[in-house]
Protein backbone atom coordinates (compact mmCIF):
# COMPACT_ATOMS: atom_id res chain seq x y z
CA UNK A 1 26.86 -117.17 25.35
CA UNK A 2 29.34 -114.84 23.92
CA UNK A 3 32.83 -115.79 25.61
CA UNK A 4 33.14 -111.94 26.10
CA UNK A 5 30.05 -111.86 27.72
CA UNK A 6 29.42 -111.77 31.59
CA UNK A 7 26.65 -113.33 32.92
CA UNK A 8 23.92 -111.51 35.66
CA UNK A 9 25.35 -114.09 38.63
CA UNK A 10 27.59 -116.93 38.69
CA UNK A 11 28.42 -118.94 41.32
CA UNK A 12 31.53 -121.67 41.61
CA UNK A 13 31.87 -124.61 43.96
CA UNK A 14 35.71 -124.42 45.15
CA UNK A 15 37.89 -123.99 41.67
CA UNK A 16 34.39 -125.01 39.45
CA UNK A 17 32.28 -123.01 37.96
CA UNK A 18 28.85 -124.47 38.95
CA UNK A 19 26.52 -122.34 37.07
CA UNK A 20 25.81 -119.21 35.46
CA UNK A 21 23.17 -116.91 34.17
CA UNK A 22 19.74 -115.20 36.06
CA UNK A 23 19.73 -115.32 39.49
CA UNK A 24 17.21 -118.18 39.56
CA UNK A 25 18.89 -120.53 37.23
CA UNK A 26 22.03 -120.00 39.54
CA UNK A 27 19.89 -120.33 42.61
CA UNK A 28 18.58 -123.36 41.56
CA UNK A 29 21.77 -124.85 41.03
CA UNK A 30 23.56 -124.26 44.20
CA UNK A 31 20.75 -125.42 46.32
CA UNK A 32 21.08 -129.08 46.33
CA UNK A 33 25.09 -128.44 47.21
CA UNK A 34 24.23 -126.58 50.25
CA UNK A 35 21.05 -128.88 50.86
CA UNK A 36 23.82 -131.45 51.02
CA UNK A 37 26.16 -129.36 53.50
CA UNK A 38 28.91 -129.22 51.00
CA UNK A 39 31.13 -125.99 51.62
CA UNK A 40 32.99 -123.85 49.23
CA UNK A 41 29.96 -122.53 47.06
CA UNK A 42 30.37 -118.94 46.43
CA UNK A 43 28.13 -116.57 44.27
CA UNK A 44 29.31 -113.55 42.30
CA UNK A 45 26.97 -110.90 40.73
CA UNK A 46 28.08 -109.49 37.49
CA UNK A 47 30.39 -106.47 39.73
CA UNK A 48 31.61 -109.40 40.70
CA UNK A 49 30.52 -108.68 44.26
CA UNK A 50 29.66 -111.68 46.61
CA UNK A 51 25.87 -112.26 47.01
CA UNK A 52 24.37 -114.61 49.60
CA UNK A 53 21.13 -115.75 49.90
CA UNK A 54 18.81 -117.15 52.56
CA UNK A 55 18.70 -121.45 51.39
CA UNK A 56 16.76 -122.67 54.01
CA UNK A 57 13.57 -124.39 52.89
CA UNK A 58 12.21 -125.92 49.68
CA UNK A 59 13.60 -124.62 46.26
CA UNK A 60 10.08 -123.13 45.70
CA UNK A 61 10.61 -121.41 48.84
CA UNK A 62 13.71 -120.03 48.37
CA UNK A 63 13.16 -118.59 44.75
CA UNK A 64 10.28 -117.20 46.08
CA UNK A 65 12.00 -115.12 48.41
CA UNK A 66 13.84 -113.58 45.51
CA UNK A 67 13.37 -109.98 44.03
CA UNK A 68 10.85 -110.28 41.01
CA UNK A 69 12.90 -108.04 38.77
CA UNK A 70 16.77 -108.75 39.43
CA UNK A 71 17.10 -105.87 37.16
CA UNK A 72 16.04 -103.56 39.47
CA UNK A 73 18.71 -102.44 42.15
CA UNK A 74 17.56 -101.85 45.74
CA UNK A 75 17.49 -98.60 47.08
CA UNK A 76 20.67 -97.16 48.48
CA UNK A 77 20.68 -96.13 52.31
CA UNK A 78 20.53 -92.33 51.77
CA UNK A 79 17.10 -92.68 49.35
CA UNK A 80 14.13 -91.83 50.38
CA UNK A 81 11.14 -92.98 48.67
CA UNK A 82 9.27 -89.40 47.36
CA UNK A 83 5.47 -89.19 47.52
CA UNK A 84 5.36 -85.98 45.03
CA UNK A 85 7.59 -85.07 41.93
CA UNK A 86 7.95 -86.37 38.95
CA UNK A 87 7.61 -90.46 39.76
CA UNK A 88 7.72 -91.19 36.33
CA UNK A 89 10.79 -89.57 35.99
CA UNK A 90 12.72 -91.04 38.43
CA UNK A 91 13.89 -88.02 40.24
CA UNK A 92 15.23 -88.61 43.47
CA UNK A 93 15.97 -85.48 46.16
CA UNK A 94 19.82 -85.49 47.54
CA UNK A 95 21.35 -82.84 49.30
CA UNK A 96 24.48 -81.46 47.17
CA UNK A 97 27.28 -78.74 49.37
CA UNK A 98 28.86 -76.26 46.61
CA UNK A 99 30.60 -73.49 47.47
CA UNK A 100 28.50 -69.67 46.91
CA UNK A 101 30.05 -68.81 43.21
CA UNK A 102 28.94 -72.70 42.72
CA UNK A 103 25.91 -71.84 43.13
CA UNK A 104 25.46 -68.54 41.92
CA UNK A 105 26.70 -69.68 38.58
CA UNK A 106 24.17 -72.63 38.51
CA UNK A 107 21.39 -70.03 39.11
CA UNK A 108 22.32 -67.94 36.44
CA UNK A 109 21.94 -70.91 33.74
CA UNK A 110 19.05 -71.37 31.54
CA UNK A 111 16.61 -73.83 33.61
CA UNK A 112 18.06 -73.29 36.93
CA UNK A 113 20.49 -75.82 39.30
CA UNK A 114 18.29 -78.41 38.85
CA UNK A 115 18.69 -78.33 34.87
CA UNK A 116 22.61 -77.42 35.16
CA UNK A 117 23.50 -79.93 36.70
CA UNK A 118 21.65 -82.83 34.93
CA UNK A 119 23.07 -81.50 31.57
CA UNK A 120 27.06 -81.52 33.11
CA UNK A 121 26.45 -84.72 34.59
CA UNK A 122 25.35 -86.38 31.29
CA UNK A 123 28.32 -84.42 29.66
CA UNK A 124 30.59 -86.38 32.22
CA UNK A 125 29.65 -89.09 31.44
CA UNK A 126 29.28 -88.91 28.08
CA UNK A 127 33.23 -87.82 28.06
CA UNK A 128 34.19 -90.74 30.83
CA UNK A 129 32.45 -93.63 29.01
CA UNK A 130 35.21 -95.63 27.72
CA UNK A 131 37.18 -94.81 30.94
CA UNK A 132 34.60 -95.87 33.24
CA UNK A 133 34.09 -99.00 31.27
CA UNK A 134 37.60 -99.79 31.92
CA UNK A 135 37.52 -99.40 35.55
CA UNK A 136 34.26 -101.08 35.77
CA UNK A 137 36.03 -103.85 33.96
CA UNK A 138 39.00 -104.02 36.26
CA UNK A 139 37.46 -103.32 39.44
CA UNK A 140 35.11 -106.64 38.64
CA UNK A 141 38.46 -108.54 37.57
CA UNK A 142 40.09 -107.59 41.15
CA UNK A 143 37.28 -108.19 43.42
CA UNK A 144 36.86 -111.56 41.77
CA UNK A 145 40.77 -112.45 41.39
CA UNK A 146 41.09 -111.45 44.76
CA UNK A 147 38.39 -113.92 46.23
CA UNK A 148 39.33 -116.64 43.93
CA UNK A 149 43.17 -116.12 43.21
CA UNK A 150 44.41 -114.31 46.13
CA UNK A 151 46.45 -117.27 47.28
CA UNK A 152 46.97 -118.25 43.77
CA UNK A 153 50.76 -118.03 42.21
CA UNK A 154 51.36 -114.95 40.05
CA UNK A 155 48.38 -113.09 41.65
CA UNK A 156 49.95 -109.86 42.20
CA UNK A 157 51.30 -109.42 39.44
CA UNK A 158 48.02 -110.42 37.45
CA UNK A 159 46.95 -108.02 39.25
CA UNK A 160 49.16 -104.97 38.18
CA UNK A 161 49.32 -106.10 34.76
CA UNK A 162 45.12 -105.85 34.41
CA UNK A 163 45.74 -102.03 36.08
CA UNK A 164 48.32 -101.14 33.71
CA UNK A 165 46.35 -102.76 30.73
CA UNK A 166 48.73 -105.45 29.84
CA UNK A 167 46.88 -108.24 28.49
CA UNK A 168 49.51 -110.31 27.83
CA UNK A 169 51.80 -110.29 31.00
CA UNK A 170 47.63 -110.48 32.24
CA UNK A 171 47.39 -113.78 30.23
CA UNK A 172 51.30 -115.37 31.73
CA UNK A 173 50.53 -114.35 35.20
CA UNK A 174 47.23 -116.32 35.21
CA UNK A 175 47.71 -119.14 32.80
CA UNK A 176 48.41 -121.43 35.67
CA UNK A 177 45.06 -120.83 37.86
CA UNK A 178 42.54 -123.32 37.17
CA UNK A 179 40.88 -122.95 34.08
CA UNK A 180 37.31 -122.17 35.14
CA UNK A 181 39.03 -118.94 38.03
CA UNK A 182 41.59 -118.24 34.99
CA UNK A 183 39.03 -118.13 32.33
CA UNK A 184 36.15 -115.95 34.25
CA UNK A 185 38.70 -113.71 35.35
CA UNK A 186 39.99 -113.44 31.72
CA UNK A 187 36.13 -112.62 30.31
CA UNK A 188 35.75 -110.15 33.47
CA UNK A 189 38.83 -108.51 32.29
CA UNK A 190 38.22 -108.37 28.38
CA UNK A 191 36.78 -104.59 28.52
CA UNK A 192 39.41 -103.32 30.30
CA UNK A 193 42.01 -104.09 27.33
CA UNK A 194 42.76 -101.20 24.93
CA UNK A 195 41.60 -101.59 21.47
């Protein structure tokens, strides 16, 4: 694996990584730890956000409770599954509040509302790519620094210089964390440096 790369999950047993890679690999490795009551084992998705999982049974068990395709995000609260549309398409209904000239002007473009605003959302986003990347990139750091190196000397400041897009005061402030919490927190951190 690329050292730039981060992995779908991984999870770490106090300062160690234990594993990383597909949920299932990761899965598989953290289940004899908490089979044996040891505490400490946390998993991380690649956001960096915490994931538990229900361990009770067999192995087989347990990775059979998992989602099929850990590609596939689950449904936020506010979506409803749609009967008719375009299912192929993906389209999901959402109520959106604009003000009246909002509106009027988005019913006065070529293809209607609908059309409008699909084309200036994929202009957004288009323009915000390399910004979004970088807050993506430091909002996975934090949440991950601040789980694992919260109590950790230097944190802080590690943690203003990956928001101001120092990477070296980045590298000083963390160089003293254990390697495996310094180094994941490094890679987490890598698109978030300029250039």
């Amino acid at each position: 694996m690329n050292p730039n790369d981060v992995p779908s999950y991984v999870a770490f047993h106090g300062e160690r990584l234990l594993a990383e890679g597909d949920l299932r690999s990761v899965v598989a490795a953290i289940k004899p730890l908490v089979d044996r009551g040891e505490a400490g084992v946390l998993v991380f998705g690649a956001a960096s956000q915490q994931v538990d999982f229900d361990l009770r049974g067999s192995l087989a068990e347990v990775l059979a409770r998992l989602p099929a395709d850990e590609s596939v995000p689950e449904p936020a609260g506010d979506e409803v599954p749609r009967g008719r549309g375009r299912p192929k398409l993906g389209v999901v209904a959402r109520e959106v509040t604009l003000l009246p000239r909002h509106w009027e002007w988005l019913g006065q473009q070529r293809g209607g509302a609908s059309v409008a605003l699909r084309r200036l959302v994929d202009e957004a986003r288009h323009a915000s790519a390399d910004a979004d990347r970088v807050r993506a990139a430091q909002e996975a750091a934090h949440r991950f620094m601040t789980v694992m190196a919260g109590n950790r000397p230097d944190y802080e400041e590690a943690a203003r210089a990956l928001f101001a897009g120092d990477r070296d005061k980045f590298a000083r402030c963390t160089q003293a964390w254990p390697a495996d919490i310094r180094d994941h927190a490094r890679r987490l951190a890598q698109p978030a440096w300029p250039g």
